[in-house]
N, C-alpha and C. Protein backbone atom coordinates (compact mmCIF):
# COMPACT_ATOMS: atom_id res chain seq x y z
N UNK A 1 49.27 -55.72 -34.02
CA UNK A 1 48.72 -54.47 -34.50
C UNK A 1 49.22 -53.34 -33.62
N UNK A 2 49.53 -52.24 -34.20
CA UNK A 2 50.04 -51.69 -33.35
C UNK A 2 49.21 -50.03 -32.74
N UNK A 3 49.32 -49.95 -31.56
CA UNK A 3 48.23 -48.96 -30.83
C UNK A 3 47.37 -47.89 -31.62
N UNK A 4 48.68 -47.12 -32.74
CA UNK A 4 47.78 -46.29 -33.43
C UNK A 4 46.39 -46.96 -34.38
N UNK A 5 47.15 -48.46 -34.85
CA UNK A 5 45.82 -48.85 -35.78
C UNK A 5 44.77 -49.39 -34.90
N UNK A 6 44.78 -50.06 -33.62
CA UNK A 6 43.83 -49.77 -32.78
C UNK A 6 42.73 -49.49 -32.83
N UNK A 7 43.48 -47.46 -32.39
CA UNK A 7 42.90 -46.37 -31.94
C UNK A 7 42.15 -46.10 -33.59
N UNK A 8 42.64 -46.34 -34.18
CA UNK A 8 42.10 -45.49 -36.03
C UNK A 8 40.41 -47.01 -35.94
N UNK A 9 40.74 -47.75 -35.82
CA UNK A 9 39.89 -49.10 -36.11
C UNK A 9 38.61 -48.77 -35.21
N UNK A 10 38.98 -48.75 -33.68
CA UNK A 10 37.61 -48.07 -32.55
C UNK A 10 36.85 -47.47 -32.95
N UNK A 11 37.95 -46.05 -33.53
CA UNK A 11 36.98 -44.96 -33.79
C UNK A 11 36.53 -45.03 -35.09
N UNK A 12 36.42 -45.69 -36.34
CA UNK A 12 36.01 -46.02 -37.49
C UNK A 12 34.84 -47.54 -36.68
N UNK A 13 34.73 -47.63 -36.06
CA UNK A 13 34.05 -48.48 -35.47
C UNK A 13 32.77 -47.39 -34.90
N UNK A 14 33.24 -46.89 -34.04
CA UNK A 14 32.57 -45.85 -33.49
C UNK A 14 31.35 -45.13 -34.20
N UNK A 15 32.34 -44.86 -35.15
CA UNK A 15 31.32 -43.74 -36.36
C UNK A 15 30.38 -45.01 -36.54
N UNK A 16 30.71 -46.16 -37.02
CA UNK A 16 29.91 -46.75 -38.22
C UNK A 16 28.72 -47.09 -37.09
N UNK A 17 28.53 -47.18 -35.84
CA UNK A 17 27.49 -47.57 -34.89
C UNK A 17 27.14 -46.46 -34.97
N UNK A 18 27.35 -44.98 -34.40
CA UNK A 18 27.38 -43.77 -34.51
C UNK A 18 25.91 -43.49 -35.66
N UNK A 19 26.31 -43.74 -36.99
CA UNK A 19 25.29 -43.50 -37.94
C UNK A 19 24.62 -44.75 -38.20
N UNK A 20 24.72 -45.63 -37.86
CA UNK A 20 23.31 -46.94 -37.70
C UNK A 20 23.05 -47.28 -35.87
N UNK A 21 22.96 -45.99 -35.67
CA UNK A 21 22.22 -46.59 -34.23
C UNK A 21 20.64 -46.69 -34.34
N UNK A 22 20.01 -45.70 -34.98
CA UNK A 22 18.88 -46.34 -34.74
C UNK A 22 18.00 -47.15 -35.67
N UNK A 23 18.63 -48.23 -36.54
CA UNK A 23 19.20 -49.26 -37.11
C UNK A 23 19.38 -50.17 -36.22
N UNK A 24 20.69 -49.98 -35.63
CA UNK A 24 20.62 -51.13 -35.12
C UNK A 24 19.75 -51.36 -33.66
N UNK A 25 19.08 -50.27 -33.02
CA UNK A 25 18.25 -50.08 -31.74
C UNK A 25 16.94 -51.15 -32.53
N UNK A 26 16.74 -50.56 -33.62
CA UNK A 26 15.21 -51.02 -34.56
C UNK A 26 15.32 -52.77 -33.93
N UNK A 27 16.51 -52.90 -35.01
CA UNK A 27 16.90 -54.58 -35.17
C UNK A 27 17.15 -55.11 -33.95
N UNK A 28 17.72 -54.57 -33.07
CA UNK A 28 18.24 -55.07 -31.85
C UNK A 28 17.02 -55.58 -31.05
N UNK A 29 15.97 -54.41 -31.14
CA UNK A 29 14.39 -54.42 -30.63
C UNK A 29 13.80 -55.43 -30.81
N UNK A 30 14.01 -55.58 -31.88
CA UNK A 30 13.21 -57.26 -32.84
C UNK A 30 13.50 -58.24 -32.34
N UNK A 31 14.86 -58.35 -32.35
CA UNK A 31 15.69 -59.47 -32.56
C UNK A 31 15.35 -59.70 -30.63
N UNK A 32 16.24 -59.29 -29.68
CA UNK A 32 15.40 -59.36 -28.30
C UNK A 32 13.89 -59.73 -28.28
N UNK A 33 13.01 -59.31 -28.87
CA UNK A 33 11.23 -59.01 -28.99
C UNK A 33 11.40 -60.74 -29.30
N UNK A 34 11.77 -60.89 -29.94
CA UNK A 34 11.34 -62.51 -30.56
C UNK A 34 11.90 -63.51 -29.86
N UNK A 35 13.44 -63.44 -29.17
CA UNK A 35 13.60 -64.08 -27.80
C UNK A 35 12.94 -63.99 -26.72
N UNK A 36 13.12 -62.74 -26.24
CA UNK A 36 11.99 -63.00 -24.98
C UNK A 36 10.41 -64.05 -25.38
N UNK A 37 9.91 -63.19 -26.74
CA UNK A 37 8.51 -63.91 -26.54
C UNK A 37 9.01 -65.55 -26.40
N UNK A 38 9.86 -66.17 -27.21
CA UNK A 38 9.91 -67.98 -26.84
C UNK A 38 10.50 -67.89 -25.62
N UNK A 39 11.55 -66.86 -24.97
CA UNK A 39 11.54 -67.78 -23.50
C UNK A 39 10.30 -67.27 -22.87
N UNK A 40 9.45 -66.42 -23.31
CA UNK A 40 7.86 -66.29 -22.28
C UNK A 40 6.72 -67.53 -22.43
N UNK A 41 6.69 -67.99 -24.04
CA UNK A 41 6.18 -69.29 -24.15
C UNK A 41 6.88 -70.50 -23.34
N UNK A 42 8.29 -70.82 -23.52
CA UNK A 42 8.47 -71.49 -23.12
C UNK A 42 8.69 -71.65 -21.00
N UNK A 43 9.01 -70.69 -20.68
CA UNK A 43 8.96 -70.41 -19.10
C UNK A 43 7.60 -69.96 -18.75
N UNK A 44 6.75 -69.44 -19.34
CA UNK A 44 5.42 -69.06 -18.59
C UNK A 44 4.20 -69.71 -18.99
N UNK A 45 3.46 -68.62 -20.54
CA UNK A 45 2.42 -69.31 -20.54
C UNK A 45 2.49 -68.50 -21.94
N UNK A 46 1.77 -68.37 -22.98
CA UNK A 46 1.37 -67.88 -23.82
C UNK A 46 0.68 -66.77 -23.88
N UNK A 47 -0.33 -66.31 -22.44
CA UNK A 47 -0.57 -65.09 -22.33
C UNK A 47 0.60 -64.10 -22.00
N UNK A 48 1.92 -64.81 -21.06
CA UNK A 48 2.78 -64.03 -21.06
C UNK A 48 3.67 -63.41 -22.17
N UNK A 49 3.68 -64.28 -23.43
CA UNK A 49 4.53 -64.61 -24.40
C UNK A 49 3.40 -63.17 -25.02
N UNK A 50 2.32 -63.07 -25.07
CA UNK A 50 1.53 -62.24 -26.12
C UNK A 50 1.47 -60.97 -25.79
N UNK A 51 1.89 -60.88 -24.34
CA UNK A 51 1.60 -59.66 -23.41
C UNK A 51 3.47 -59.06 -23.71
N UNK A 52 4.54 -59.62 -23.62
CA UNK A 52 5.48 -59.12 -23.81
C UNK A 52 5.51 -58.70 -25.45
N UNK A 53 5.04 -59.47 -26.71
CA UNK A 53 4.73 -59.12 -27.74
C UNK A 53 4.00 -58.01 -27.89
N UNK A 54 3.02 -57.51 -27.37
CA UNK A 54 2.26 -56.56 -27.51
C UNK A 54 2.74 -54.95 -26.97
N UNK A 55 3.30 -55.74 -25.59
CA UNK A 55 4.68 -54.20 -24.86
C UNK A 55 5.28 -53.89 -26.11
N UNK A 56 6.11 -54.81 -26.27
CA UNK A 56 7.51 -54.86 -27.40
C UNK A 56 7.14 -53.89 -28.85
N UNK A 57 5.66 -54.55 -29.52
CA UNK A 57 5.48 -53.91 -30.47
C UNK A 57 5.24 -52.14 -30.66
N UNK A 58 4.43 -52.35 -29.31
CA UNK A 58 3.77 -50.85 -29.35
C UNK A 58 5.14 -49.72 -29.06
N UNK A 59 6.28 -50.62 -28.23
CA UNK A 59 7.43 -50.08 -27.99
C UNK A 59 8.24 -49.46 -29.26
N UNK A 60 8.18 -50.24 -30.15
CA UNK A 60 8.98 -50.17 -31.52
C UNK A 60 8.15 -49.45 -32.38
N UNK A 61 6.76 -49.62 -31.84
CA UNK A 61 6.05 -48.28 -32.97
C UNK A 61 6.43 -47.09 -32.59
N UNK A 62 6.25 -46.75 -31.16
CA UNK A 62 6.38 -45.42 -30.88
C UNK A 62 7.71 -44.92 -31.33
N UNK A 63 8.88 -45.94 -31.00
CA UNK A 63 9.92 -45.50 -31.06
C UNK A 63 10.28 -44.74 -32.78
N UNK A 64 9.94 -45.67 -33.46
CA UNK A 64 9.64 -45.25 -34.99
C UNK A 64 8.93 -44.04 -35.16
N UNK A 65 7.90 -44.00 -34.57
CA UNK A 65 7.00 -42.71 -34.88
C UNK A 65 7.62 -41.33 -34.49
N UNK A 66 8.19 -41.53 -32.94
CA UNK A 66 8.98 -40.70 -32.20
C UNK A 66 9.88 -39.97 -33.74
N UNK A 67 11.22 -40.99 -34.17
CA UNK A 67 12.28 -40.79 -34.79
C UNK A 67 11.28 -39.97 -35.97
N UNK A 68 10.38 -40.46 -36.41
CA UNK A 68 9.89 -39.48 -37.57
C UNK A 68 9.45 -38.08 -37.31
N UNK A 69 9.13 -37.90 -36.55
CA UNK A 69 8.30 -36.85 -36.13
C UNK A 69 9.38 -35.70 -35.61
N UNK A 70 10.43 -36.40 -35.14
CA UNK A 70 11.45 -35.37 -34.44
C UNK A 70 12.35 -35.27 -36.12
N UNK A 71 12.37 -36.03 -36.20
CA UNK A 71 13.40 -36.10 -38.17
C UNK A 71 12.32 -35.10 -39.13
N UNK A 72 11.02 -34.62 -39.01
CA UNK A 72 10.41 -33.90 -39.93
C UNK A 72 10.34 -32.60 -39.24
N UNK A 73 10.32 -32.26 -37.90
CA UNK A 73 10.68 -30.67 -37.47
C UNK A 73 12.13 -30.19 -37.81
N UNK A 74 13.00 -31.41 -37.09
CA UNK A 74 14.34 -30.72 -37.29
C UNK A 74 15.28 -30.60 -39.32
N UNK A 75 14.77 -31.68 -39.78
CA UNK A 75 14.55 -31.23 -41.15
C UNK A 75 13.84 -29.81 -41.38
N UNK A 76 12.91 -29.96 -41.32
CA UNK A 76 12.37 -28.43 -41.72
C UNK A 76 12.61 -27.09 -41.18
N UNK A 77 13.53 -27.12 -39.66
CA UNK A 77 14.13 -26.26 -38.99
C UNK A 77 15.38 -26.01 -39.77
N UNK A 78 16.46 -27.01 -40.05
CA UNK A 78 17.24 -26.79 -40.78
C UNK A 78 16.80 -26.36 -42.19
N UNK A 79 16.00 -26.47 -42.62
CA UNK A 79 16.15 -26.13 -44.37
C UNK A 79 16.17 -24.79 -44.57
N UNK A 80 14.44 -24.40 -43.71
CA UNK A 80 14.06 -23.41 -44.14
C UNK A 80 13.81 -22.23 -42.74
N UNK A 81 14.52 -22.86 -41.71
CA UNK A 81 14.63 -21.81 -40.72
C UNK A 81 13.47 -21.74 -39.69
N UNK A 82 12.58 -22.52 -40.56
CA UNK A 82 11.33 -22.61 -39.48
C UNK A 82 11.31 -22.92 -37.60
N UNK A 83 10.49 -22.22 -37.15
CA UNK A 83 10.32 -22.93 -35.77
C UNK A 83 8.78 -23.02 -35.89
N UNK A 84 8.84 -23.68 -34.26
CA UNK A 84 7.08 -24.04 -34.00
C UNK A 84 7.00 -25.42 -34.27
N UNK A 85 7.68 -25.97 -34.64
CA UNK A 85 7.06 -27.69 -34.72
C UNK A 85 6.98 -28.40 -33.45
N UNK A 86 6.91 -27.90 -32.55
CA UNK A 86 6.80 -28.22 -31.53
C UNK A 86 5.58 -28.48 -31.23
N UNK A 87 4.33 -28.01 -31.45
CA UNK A 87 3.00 -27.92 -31.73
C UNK A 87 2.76 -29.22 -31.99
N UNK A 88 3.02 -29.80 -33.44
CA UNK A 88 2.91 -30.74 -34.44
C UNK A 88 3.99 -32.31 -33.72
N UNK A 89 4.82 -32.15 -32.95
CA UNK A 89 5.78 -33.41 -32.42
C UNK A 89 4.58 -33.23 -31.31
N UNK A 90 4.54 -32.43 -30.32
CA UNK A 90 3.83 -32.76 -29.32
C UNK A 90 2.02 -33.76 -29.31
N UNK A 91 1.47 -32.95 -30.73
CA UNK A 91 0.48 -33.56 -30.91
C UNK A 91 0.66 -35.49 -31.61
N UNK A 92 1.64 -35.50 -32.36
CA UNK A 92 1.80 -36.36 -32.97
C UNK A 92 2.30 -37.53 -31.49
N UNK A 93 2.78 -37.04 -30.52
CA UNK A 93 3.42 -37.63 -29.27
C UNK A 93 1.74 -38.00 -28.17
N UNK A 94 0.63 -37.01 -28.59
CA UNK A 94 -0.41 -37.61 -27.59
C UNK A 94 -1.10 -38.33 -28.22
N UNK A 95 -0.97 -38.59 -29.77
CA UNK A 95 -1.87 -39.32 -30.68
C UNK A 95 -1.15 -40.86 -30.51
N UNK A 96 0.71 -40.94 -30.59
CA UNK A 96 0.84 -42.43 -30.03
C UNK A 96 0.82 -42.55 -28.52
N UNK A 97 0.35 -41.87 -27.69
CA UNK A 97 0.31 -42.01 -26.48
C UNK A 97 -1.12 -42.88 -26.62
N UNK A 98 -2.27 -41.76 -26.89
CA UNK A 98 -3.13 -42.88 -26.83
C UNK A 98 -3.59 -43.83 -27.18
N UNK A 99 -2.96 -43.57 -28.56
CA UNK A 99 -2.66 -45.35 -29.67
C UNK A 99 -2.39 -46.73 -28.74
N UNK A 100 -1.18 -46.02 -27.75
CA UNK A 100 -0.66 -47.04 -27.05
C UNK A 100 -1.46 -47.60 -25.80
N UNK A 101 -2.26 -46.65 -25.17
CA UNK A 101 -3.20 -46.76 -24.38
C UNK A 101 -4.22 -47.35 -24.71
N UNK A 102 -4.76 -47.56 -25.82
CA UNK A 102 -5.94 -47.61 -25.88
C UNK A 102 -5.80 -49.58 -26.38
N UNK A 103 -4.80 -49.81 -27.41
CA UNK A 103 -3.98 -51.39 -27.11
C UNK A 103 -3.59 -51.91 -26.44
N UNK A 104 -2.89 -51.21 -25.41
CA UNK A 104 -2.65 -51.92 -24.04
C UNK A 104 -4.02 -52.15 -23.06
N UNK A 105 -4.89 -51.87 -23.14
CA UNK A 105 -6.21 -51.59 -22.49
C UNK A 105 -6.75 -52.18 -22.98
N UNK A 106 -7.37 -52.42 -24.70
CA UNK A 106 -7.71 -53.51 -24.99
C UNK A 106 -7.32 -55.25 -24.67
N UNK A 107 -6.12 -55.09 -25.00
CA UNK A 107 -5.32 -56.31 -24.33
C UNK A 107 -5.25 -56.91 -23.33
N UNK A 108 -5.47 -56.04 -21.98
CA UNK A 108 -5.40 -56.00 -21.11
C UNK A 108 -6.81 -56.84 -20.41
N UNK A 109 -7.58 -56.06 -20.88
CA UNK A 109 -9.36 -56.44 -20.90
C UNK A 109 -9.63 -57.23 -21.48
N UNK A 110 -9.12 -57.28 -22.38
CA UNK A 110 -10.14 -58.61 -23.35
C UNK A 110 -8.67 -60.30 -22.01
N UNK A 111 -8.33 -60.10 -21.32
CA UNK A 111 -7.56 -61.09 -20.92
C UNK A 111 -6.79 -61.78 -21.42
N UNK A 112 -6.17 -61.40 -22.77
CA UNK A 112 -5.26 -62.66 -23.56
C UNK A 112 -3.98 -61.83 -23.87
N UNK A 113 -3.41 -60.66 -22.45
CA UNK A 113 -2.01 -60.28 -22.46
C UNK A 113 -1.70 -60.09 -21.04
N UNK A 114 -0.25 -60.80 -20.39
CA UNK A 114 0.35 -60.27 -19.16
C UNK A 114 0.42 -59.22 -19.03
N UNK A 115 -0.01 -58.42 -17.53
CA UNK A 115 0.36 -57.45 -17.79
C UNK A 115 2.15 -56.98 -17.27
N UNK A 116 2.86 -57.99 -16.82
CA UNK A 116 3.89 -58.31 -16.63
C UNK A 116 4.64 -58.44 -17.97
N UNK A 117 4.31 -59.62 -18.26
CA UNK A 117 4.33 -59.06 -19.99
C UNK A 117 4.75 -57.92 -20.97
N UNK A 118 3.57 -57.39 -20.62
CA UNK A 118 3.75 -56.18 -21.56
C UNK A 118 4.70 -55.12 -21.14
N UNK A 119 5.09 -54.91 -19.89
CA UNK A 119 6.04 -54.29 -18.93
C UNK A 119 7.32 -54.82 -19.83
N UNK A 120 7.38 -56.10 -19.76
CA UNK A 120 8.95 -56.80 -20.23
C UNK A 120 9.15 -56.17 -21.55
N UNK A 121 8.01 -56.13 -22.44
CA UNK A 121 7.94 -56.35 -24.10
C UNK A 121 8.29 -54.65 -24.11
N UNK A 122 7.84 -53.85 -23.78
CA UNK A 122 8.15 -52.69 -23.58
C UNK A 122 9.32 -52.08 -23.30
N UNK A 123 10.02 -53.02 -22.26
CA UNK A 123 11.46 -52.20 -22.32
C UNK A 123 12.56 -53.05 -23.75
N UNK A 124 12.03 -53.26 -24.36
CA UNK A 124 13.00 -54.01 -25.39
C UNK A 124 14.05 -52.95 -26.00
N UNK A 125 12.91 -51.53 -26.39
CA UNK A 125 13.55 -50.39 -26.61
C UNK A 125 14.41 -49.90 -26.32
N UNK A 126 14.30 -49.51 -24.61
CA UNK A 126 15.29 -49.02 -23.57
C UNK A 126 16.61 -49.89 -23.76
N UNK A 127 16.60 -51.32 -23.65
CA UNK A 127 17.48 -51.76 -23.04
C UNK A 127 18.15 -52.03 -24.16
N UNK A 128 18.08 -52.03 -25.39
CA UNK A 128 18.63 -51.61 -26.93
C UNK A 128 19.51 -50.47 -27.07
N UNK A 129 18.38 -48.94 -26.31
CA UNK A 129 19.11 -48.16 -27.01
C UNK A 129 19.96 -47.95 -25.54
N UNK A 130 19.84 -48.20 -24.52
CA UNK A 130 21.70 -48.68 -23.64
C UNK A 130 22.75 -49.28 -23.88
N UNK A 131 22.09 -50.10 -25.04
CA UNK A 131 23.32 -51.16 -25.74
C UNK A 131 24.37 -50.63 -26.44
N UNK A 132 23.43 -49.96 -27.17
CA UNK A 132 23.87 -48.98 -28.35
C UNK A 132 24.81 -47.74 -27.72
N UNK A 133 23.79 -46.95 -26.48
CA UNK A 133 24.50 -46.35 -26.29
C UNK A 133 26.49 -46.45 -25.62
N UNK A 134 25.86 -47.70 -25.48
CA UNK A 134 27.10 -48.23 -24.34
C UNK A 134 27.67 -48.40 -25.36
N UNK A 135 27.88 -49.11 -26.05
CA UNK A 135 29.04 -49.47 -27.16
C UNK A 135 28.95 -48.45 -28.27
N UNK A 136 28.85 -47.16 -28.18
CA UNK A 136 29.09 -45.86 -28.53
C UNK A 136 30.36 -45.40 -27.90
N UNK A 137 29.72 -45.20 -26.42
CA UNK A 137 30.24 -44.98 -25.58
C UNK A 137 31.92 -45.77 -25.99
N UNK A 138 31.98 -46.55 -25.72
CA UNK A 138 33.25 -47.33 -25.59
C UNK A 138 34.32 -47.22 -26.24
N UNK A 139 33.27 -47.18 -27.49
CA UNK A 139 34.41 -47.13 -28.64
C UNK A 139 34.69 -45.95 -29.05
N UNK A 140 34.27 -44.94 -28.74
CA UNK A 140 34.49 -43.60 -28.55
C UNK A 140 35.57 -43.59 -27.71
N UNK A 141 35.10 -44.14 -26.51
CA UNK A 141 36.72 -44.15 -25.51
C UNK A 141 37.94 -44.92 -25.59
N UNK A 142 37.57 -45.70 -26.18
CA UNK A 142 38.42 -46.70 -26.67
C UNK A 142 39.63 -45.69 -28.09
N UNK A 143 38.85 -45.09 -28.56
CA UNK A 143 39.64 -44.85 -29.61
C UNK A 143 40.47 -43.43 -29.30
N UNK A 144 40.22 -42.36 -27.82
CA UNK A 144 40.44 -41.44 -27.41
C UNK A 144 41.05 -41.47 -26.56
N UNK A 145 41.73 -42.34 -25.60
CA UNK A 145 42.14 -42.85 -24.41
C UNK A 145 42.95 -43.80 -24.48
């Protein structure tokens, strides 16, 4: 193959991660979320396994909620010129704050989640959307360089 088709292939690579990243961050989330929990059953204990499940989930809600909430200001900034949604993301941002607080706390208390656990299940997000970003990254450079 020769360098230019490569470079054309990366960056047609690029794009197509580019517009399913947070797609594939979602899936990636899951798909990690459901490994870790069997190696937490299988290496720990089942409270650990429920406690990284419970991080993980509340991780992937917010993250979802986040993407909506920022996708319905900047939609409506673009359409119609509006500002101020800032008001409305911020509130919608302390309502899963304490969503998340108030499940992790239950969980926590009632004794049937790690709180190690839930630490792990929680970064499923993060360490997704590094993935993503990284192999953005790459193939971006890959196809420019």
């Amino acid at each position: 193959m020769e360098p230019q088709t490569i470079k054309k292939t990366k960056k047609e690579t690029g794009r197509i991660i580019e517009s399913y990243a947070r797609e594939l961050i979602e899936a990636g989330s899951l798909v990690m979320l459901l490994l870790l929990i069997l190696l937490g059953v299988l290496l720990r204990s089942y409270t650990f396994a429920l406690g990284i499940f419970v991080g993980g989930i509340v991780a992937i809600i917010n993250h979802y909620g986040l993407y909506k909430s920022l996708r319905s200001v900047l939609s409506a900034a673009a359409e119609r010129g509006e500002k101020g949604g800032a008001p409305q993301t911020l509130f919608a941002f302390y309502v899963r704050l304490l969503f998340s607080g108030i499940v992790i706390f239950l969980a926590l208390r009632a004794g049937f989640a790690d709180p190690i656990g839930i630490l792990v299940g929680a970064s499923v997000v993060v360490v997704n959307s590094l993935i993503v970003g990284l192999a953005i990254f790459i193939t971006d450079r890959g196809a420019n360089g």
